[in-house]
N, C-alpha and C. Protein backbone atom coordinates (compact mmCIF):
# COMPACT_ATOMS: atom_id res chain seq x y z
N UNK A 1 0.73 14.68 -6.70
CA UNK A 1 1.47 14.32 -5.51
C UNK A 1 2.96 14.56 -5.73
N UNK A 2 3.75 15.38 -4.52
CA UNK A 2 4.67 15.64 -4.90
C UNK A 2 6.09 14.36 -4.38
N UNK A 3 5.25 13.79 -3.40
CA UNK A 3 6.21 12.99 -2.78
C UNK A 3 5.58 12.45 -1.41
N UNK A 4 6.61 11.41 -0.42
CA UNK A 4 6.42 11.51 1.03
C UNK A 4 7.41 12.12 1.35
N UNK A 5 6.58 12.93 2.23
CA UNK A 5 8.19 13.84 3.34
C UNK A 5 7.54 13.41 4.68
N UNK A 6 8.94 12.86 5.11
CA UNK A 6 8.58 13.19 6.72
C UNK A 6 10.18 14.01 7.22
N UNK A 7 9.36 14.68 8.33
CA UNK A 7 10.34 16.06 8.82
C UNK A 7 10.48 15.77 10.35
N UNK A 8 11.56 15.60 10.84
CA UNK A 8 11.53 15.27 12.37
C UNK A 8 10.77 14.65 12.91
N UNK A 9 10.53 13.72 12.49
CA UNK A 9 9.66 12.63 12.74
C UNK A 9 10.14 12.15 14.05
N UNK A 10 8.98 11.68 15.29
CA UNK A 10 9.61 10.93 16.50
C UNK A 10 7.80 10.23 17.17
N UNK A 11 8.39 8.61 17.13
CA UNK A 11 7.52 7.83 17.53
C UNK A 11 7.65 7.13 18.64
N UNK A 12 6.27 6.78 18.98
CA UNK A 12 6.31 5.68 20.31
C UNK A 12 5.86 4.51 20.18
N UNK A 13 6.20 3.57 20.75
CA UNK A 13 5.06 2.38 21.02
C UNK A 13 4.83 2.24 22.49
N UNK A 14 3.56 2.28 22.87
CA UNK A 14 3.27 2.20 24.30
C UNK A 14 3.50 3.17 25.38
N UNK A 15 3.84 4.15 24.45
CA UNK A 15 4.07 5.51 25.44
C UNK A 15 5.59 5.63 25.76
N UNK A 16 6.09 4.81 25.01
CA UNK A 16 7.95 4.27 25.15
C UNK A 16 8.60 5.13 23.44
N UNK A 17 9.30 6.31 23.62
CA UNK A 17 9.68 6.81 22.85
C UNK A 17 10.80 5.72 22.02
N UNK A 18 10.63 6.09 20.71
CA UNK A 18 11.30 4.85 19.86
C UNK A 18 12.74 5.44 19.07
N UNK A 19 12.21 6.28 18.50
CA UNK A 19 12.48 7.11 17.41
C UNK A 19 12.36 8.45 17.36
N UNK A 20 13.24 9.06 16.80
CA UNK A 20 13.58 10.70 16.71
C UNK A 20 14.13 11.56 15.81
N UNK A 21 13.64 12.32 15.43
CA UNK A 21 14.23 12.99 14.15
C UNK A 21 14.47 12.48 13.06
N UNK A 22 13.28 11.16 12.77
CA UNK A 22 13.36 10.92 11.41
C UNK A 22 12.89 11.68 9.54
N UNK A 23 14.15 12.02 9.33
CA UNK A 23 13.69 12.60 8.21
C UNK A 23 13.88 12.07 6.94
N UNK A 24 13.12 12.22 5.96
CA UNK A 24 13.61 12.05 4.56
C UNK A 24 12.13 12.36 3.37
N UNK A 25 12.88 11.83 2.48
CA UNK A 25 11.46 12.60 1.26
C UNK A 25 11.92 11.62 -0.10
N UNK A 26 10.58 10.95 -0.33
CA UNK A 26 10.86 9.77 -1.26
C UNK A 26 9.97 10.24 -2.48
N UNK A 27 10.42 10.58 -3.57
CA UNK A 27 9.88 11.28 -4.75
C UNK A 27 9.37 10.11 -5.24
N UNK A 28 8.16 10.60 -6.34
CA UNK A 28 7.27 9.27 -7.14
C UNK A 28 8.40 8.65 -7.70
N UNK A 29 8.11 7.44 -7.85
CA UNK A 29 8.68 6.42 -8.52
C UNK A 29 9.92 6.28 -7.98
N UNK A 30 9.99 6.61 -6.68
CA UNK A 30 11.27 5.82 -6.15
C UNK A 30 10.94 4.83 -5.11
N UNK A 31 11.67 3.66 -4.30
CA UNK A 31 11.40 3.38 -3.12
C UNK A 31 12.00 3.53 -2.25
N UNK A 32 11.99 2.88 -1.00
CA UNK A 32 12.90 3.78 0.85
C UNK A 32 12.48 2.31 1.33
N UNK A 33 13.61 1.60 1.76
CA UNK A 33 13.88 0.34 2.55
C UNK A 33 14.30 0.79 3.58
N UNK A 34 13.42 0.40 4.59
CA UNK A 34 14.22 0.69 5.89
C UNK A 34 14.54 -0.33 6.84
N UNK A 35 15.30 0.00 7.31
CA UNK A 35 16.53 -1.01 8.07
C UNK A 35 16.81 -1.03 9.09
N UNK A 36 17.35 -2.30 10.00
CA UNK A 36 17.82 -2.16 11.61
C UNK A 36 17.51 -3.19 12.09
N UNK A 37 17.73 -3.32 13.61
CA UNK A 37 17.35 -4.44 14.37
C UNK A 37 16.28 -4.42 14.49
N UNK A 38 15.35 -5.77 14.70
CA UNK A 38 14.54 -6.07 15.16
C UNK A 38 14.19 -5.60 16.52
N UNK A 39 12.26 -4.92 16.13
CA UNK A 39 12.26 -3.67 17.85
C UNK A 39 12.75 -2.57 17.62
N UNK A 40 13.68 -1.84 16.79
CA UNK A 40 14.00 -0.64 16.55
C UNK A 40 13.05 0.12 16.49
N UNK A 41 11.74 -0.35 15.74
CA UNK A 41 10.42 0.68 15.35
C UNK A 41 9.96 0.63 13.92
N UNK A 42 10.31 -0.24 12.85
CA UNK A 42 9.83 -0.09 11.74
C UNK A 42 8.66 0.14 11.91
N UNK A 43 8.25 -1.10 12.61
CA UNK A 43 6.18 -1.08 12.19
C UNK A 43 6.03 -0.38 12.87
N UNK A 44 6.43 0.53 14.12
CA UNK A 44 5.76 1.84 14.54
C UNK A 44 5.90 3.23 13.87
N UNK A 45 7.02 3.42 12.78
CA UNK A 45 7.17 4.40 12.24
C UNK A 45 6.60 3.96 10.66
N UNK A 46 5.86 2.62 10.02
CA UNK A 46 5.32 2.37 9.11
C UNK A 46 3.69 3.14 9.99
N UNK A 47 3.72 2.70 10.52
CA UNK A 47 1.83 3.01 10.85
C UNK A 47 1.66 4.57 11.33
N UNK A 48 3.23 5.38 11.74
CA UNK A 48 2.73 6.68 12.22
C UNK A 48 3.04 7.24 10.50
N UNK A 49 3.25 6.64 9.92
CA UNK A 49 3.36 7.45 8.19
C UNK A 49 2.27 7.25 7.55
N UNK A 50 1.65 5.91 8.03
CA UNK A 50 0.16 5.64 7.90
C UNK A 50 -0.89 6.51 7.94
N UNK A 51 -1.25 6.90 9.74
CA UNK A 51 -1.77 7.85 10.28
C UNK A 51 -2.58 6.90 11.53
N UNK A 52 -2.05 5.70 11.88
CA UNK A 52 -2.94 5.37 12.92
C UNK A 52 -2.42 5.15 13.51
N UNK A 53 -1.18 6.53 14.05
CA UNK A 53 -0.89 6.47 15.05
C UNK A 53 -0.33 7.75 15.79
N UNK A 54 -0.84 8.50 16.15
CA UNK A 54 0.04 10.28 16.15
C UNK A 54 1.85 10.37 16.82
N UNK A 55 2.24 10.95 15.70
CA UNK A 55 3.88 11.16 16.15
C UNK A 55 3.80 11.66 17.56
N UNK A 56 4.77 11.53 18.12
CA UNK A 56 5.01 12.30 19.29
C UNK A 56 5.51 13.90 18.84
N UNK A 57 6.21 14.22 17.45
CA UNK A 57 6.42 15.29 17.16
C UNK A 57 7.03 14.96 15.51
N UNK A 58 6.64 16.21 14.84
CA UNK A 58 7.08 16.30 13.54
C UNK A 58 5.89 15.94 12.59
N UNK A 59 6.62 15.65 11.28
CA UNK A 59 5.02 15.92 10.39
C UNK A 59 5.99 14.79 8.99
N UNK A 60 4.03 14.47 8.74
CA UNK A 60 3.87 13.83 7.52
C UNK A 60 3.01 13.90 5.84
N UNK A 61 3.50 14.36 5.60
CA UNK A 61 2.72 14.64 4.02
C UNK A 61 3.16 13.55 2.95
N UNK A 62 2.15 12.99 2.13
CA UNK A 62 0.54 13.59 2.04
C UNK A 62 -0.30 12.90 3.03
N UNK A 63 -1.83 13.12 3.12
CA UNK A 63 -2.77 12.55 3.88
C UNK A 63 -2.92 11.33 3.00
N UNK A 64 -3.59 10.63 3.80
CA UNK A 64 -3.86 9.19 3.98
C UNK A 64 -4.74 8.60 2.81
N UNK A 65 -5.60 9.52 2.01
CA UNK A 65 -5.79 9.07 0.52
C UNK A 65 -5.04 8.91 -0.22
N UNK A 66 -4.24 9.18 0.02
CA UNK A 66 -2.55 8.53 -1.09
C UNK A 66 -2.52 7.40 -0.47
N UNK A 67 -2.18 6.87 0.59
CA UNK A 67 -1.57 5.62 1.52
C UNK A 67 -2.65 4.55 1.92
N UNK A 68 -1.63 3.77 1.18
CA UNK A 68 -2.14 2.04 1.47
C UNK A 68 -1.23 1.11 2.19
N UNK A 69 -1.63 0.85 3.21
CA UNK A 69 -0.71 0.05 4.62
C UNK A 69 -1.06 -1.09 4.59
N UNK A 70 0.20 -2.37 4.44
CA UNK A 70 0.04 -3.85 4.47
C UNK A 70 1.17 -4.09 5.72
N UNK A 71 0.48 -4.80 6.71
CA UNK A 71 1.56 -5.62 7.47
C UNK A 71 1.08 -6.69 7.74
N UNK A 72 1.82 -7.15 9.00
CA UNK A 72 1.86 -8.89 9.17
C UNK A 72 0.61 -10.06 9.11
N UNK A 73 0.00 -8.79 9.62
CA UNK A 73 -1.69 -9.74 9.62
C UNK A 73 -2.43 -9.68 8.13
N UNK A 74 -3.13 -10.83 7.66
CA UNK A 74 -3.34 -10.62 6.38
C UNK A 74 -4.88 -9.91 6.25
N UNK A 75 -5.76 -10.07 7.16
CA UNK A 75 -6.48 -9.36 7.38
C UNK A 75 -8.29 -9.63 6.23
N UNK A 76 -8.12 -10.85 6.46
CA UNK A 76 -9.02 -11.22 4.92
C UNK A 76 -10.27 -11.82 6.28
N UNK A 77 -11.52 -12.25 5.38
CA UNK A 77 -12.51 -12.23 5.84
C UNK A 77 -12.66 -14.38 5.45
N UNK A 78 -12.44 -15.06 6.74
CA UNK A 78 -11.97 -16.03 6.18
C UNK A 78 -12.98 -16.70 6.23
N UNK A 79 -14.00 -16.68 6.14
CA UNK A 79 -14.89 -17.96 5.47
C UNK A 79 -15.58 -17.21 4.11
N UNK A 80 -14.73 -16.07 3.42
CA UNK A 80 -15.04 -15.49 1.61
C UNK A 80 -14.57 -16.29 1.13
N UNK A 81 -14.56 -16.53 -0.09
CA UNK A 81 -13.01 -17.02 -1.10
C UNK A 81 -12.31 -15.34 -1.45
N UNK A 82 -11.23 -16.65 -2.03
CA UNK A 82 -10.39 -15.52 -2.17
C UNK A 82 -10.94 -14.37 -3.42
N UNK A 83 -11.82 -14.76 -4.69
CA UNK A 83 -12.45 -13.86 -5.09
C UNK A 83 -13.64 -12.89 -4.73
N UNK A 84 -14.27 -13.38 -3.74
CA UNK A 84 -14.96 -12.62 -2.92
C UNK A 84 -14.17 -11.70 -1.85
N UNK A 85 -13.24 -12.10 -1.38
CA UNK A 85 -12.18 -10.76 -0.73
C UNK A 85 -11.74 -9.71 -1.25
N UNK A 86 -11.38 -10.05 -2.47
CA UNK A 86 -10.86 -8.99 -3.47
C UNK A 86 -11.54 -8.01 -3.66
N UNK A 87 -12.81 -8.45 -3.90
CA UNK A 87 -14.17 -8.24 -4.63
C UNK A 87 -14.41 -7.12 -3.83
N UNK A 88 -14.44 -7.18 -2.44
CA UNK A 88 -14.75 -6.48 -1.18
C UNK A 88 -13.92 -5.46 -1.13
N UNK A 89 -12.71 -5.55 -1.68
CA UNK A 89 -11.52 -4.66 -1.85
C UNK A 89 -12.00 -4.04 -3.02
N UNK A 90 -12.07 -4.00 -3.85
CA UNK A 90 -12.09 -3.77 -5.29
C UNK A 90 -13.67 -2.38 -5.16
N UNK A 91 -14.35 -3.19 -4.49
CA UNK A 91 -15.58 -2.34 -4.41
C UNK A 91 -15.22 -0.90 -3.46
N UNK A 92 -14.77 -1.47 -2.49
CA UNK A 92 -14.67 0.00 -1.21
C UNK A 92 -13.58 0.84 -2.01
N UNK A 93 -12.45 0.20 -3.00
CA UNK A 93 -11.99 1.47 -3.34
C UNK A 93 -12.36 1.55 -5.00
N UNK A 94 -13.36 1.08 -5.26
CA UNK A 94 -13.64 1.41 -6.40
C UNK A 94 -12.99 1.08 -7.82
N UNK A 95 -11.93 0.42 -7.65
CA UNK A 95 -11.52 -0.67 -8.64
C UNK A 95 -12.00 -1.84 -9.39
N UNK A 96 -13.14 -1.85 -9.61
CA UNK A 96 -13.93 -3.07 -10.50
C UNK A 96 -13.06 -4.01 -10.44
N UNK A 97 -12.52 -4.36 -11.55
CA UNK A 97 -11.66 -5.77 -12.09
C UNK A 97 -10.23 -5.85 -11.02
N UNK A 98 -10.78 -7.50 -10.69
CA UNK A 98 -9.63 -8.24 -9.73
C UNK A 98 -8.82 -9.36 -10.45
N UNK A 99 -9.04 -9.15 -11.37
CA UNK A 99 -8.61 -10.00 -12.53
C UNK A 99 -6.97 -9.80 -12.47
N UNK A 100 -6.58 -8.25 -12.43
CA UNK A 100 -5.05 -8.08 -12.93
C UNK A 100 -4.66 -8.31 -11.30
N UNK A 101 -5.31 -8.44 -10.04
CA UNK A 101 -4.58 -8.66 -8.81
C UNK A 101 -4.31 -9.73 -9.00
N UNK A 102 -5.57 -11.04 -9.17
CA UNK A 102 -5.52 -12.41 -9.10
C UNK A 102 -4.61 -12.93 -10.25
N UNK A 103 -4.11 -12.50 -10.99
CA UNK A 103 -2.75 -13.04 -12.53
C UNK A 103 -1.69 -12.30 -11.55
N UNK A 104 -1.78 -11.36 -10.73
CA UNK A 104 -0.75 -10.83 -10.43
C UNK A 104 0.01 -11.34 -9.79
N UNK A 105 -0.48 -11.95 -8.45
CA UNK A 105 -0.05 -12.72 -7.63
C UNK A 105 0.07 -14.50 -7.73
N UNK A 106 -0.68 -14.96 -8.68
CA UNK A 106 -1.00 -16.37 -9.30
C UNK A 106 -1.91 -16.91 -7.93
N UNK A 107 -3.22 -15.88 -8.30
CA UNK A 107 -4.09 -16.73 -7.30
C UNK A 107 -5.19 -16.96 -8.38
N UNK A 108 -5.47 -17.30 -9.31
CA UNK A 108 -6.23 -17.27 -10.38
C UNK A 108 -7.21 -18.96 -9.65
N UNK A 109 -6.15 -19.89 -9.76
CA UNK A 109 -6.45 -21.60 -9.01
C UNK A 109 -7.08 -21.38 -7.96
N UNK A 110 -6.99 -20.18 -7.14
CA UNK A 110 -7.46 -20.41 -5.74
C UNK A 110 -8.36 -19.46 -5.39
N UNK A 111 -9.04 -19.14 -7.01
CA UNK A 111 -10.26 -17.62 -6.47
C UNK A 111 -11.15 -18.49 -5.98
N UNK A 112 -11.67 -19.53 -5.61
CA UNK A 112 -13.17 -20.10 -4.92
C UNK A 112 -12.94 -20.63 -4.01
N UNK A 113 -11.67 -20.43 -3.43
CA UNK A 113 -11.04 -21.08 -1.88
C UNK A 113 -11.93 -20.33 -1.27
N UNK A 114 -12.10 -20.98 0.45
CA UNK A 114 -12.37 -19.71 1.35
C UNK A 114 -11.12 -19.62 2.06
N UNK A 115 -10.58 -18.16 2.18
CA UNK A 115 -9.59 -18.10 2.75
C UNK A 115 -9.12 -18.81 3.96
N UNK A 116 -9.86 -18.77 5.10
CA UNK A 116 -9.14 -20.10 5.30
C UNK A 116 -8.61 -21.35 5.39
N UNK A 117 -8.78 -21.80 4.33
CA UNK A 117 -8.44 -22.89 3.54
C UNK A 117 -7.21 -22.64 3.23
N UNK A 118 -6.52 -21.78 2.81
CA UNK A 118 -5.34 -20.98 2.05
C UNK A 118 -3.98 -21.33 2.79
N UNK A 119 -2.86 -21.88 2.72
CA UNK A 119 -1.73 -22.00 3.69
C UNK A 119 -1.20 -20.44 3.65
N UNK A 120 -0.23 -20.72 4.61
CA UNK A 120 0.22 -19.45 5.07
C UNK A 120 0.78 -18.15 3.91
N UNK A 121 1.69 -19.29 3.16
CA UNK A 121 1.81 -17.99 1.55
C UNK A 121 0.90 -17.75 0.29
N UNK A 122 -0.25 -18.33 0.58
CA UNK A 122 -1.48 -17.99 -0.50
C UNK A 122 -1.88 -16.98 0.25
N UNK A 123 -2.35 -17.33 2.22
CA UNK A 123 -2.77 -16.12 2.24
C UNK A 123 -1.92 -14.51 2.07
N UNK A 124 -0.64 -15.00 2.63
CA UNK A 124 0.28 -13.62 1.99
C UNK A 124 0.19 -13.10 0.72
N UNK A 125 0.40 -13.79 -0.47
CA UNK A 125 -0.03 -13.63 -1.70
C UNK A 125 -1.64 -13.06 -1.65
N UNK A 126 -2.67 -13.20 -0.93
CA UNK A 126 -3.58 -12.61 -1.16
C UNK A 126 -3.84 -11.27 -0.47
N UNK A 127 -3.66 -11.23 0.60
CA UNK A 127 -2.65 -9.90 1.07
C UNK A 127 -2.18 -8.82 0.28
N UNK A 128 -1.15 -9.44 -0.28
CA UNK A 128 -0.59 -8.04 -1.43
C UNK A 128 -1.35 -8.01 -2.20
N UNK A 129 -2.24 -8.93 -2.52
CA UNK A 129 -3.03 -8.77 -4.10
C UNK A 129 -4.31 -7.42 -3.97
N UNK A 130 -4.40 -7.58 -2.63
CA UNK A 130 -4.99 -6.36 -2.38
C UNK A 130 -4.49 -4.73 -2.55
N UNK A 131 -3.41 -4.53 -2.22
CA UNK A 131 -2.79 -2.99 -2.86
C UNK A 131 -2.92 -2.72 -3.91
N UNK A 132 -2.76 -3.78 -5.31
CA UNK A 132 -3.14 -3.63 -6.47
C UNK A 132 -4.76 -2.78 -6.29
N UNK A 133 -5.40 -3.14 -5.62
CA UNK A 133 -6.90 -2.69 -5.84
C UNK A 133 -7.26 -1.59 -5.34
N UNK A 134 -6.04 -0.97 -4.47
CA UNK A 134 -6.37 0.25 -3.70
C UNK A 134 -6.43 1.71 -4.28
N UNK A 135 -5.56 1.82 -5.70
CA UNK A 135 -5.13 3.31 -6.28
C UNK A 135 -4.69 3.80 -5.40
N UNK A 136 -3.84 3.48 -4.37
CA UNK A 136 -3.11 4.77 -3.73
C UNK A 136 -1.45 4.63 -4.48
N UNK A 137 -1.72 5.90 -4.35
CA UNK A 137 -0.13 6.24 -4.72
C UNK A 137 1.33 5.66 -4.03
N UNK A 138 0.93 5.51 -2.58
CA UNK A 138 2.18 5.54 -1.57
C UNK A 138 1.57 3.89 -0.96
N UNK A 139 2.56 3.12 -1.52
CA UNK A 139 2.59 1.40 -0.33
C UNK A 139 3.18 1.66 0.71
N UNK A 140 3.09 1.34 1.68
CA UNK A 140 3.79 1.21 3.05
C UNK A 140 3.80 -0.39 3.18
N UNK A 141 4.73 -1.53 3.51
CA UNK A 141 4.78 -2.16 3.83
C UNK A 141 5.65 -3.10 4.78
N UNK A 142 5.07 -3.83 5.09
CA UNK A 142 5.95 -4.25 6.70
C UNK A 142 6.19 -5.46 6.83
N UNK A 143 7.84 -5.88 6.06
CA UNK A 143 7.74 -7.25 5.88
C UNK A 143 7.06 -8.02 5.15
N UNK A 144 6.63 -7.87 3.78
CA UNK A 144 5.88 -8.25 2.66
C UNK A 144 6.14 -9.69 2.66
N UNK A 145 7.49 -9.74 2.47
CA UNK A 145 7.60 -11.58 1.81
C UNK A 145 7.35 -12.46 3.08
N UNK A 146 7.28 -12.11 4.02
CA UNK A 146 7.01 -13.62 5.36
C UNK A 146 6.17 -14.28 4.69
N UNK A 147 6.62 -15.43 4.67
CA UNK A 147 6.26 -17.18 4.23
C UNK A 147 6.07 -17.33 3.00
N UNK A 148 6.50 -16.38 1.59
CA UNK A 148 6.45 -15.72 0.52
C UNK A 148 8.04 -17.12 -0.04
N UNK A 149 7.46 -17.76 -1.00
CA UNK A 149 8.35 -18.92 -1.65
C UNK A 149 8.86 -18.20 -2.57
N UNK A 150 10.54 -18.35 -3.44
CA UNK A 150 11.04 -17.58 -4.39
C UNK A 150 10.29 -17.28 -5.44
N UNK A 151 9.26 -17.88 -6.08
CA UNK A 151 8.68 -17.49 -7.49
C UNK A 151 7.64 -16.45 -6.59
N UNK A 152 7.17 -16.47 -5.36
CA UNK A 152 6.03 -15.35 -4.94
C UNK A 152 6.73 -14.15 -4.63
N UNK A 153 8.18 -13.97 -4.47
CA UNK A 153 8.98 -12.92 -3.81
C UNK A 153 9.09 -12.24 -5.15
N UNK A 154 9.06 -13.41 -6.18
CA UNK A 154 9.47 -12.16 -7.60
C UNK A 154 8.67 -11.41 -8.01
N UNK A 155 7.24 -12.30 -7.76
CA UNK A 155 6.30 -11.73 -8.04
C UNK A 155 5.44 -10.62 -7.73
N UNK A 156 6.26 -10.54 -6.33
CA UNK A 156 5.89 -9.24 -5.70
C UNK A 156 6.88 -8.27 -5.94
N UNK A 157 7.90 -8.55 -6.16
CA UNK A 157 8.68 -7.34 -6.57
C UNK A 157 8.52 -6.85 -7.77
N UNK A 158 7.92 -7.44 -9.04
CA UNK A 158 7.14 -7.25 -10.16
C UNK A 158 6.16 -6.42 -9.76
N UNK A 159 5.48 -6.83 -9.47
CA UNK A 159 4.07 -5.80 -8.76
C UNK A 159 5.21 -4.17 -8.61
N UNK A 160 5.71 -4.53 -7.39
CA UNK A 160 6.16 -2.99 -6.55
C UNK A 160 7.01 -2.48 -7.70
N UNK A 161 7.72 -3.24 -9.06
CA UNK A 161 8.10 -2.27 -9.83
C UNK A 161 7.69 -1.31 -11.00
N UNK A 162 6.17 -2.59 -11.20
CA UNK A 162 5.21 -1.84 -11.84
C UNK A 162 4.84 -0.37 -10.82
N UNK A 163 4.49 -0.34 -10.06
CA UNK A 163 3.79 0.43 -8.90
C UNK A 163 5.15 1.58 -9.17
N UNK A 164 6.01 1.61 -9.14
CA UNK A 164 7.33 2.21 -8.83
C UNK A 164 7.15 3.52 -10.48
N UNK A 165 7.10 2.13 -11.44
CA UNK A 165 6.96 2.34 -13.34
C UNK A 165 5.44 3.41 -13.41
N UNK A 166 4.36 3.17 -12.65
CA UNK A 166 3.47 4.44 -12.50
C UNK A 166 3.53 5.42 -12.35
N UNK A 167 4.73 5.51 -11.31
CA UNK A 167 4.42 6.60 -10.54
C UNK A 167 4.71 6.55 -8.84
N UNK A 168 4.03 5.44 -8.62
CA UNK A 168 3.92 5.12 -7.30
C UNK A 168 5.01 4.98 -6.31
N UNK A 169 4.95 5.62 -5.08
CA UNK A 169 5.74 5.14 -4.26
C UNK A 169 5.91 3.91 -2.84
N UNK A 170 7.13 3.24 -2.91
CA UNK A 170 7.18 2.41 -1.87
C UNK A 170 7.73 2.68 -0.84
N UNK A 171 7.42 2.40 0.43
CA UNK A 171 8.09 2.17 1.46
C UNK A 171 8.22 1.11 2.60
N UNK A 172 9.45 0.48 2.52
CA UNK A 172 9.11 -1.21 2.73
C UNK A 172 10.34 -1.73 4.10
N UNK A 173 9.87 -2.27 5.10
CA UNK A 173 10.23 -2.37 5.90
C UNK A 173 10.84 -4.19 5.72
N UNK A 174 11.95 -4.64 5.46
CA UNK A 174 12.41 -5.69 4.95
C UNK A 174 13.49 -6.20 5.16
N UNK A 175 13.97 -7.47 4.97
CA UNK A 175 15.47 -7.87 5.29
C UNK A 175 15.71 -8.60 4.22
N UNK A 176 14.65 -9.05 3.45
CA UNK A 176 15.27 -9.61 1.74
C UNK A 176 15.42 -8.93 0.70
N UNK A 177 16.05 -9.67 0.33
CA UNK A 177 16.86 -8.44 -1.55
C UNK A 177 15.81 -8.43 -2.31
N UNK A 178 14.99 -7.51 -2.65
CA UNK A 178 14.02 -7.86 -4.16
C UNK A 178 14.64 -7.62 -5.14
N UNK A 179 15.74 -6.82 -4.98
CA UNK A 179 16.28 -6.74 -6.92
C UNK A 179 15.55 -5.44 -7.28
N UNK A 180 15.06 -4.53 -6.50
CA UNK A 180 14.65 -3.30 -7.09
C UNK A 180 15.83 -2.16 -6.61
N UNK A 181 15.38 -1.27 -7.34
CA UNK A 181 16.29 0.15 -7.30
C UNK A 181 15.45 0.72 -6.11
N UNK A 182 16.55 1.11 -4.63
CA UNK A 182 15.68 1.63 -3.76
C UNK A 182 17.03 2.40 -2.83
N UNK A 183 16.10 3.66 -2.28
CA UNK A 183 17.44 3.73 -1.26
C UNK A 183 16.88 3.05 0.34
N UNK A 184 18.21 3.15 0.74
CA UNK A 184 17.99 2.60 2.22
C UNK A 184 17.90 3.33 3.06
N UNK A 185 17.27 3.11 4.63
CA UNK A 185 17.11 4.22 5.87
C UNK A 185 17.52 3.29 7.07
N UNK A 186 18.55 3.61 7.54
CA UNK A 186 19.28 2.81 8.28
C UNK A 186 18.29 3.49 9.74
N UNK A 187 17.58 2.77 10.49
CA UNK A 187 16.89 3.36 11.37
C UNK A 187 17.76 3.48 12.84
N UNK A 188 18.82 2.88 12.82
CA UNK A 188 20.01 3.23 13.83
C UNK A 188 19.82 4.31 14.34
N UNK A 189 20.29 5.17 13.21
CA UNK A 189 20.70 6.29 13.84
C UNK A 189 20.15 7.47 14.46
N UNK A 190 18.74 7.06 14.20
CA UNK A 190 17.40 7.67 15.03
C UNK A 190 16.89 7.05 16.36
N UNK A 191 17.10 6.17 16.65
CA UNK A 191 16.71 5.48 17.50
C UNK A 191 17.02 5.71 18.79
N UNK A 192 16.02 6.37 19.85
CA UNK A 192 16.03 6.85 21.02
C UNK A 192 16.97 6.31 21.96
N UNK A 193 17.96 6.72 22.91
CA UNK A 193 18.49 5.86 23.67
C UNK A 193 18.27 5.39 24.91
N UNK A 194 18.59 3.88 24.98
CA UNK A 194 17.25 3.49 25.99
C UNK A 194 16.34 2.75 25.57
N UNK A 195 15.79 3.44 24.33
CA UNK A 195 14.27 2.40 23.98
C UNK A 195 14.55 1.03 23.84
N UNK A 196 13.72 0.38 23.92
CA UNK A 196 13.98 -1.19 24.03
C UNK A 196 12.83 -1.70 22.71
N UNK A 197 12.83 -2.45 21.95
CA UNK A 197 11.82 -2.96 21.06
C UNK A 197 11.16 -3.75 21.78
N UNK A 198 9.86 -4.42 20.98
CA UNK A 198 8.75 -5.23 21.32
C UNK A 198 8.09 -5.62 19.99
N UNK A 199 7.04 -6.48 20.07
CA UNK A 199 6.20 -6.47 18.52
C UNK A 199 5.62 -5.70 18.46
N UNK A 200 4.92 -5.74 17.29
CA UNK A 200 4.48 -4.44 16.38
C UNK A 200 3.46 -5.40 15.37
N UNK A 201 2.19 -4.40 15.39
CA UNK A 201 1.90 -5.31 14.25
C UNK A 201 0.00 -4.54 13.50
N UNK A 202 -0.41 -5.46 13.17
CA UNK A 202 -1.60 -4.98 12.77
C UNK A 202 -1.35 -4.72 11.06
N UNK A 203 -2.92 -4.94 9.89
CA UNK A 203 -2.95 -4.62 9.04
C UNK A 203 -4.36 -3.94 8.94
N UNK A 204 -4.06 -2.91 7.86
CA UNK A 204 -5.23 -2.18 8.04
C UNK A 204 -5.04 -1.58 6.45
N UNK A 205 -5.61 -0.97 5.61
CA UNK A 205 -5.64 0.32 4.83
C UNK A 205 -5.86 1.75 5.15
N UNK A 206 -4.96 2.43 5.10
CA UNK A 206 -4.99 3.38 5.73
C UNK A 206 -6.15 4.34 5.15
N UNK A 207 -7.28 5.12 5.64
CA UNK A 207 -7.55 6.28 5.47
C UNK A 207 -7.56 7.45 6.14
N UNK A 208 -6.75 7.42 7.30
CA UNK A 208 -6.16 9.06 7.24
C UNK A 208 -4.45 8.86 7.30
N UNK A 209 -4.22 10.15 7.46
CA UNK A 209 -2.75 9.86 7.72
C UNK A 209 -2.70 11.40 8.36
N UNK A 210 -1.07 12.00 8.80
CA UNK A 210 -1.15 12.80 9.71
C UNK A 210 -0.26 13.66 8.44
N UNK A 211 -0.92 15.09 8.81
CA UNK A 211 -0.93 16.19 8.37
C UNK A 211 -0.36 17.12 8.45
């Protein structure tokens, strides 16, 4: 994998043009924070890098077996525990041991919960603990730390710098400092004029992406 490129990139939400001519190209082991007001389009230009969502124009490389997409919804199966979620993760992408997710995130105490049992930052914490299990190369994420307490924020930025220390690339849609080496994408200056924001949302793992 040589990288993500996106090349004139231009998105919608709702048939409402957002975004335009977004470009850039994030080599392995770097990350891309992107930035702006709230409604600008992160999570619509996180999910068209995804692939579940077609640009209105321009292009994205690589396809969607590299890319693993986390956003707001945590997306767990809530009467599993939390080791049976993993488990479910671990299997579809073929990662056996949930062992290094569950130390990763410090859900080790709470593998025989059923998720919904879980308050709002266990289930976040179990959330990310899932990318660990995916092998994709490229994170996309959208607002990671919501309801994420200071020792869970480090802990995820541990994760994304291991991920970073692989190889791997991030791309993280955020307004808190993790303390990693990243550049920024000020989404301003793409931003259609006129468009108006709205929410955005959905979690999924991506398997395609656009080509």
């Amino acid at each position: 994998m040589s990288g993500l490129v996106a090349s004139d990139l231009a998105v919608a939400r709702g048939g409402v043009p957002l975004l335009a001519g977004v470009t850039f190209d994030v080599a392995p082991g770097r990350a891309l924070i992107l930035t702006g007001r709230n409604g600008i389009g992160k999570t619509t230009l996180l999910r068209t890098l995804a692939g579940l969502q077609p640009p209105l124009a321009g292009r994205v490389a690589p396809g969607g077996e590299h890319i693993a997409y986390g956003a707001h919804a945590d997306g767990m199966k809530a009467t599993l525990s939390v080791a049976e979620n993993l488990g479910f993760w671990a299997t579809l992408h073929g990662a056996g041991d949930i062992a290094p997710a569950l130390a990763a995130f410090d859900l080790d105490d709470l593998r025989d919960r059923a998720a919904q049992h879980l308050s709002a930052g266990q289930r976040r914490r179990l959330g990310l603990a899932r990318m660990l299990l995916t092998g994709r190369d490229i994170w996309l994420l959208d607002e990671p730390t919501v309801s994420l307490d200071r020792a869970s924020v480090a802990r995820f930025a541990d994760a994304v710098r291991a991920h970073l220390g692989r190889g791997g690339i991030a791309v993280l849609a955020t307004h808190v400092e993790l303390g990693i080496e990243a550049k920024g994408l000020d989404l301003e200056r793409y931003r259609v004029t006129g468009a108006t924001g709205g929410p955005g949302g959905g979690d999924i793992f991506a398997e395609g992406a656009v080509e």
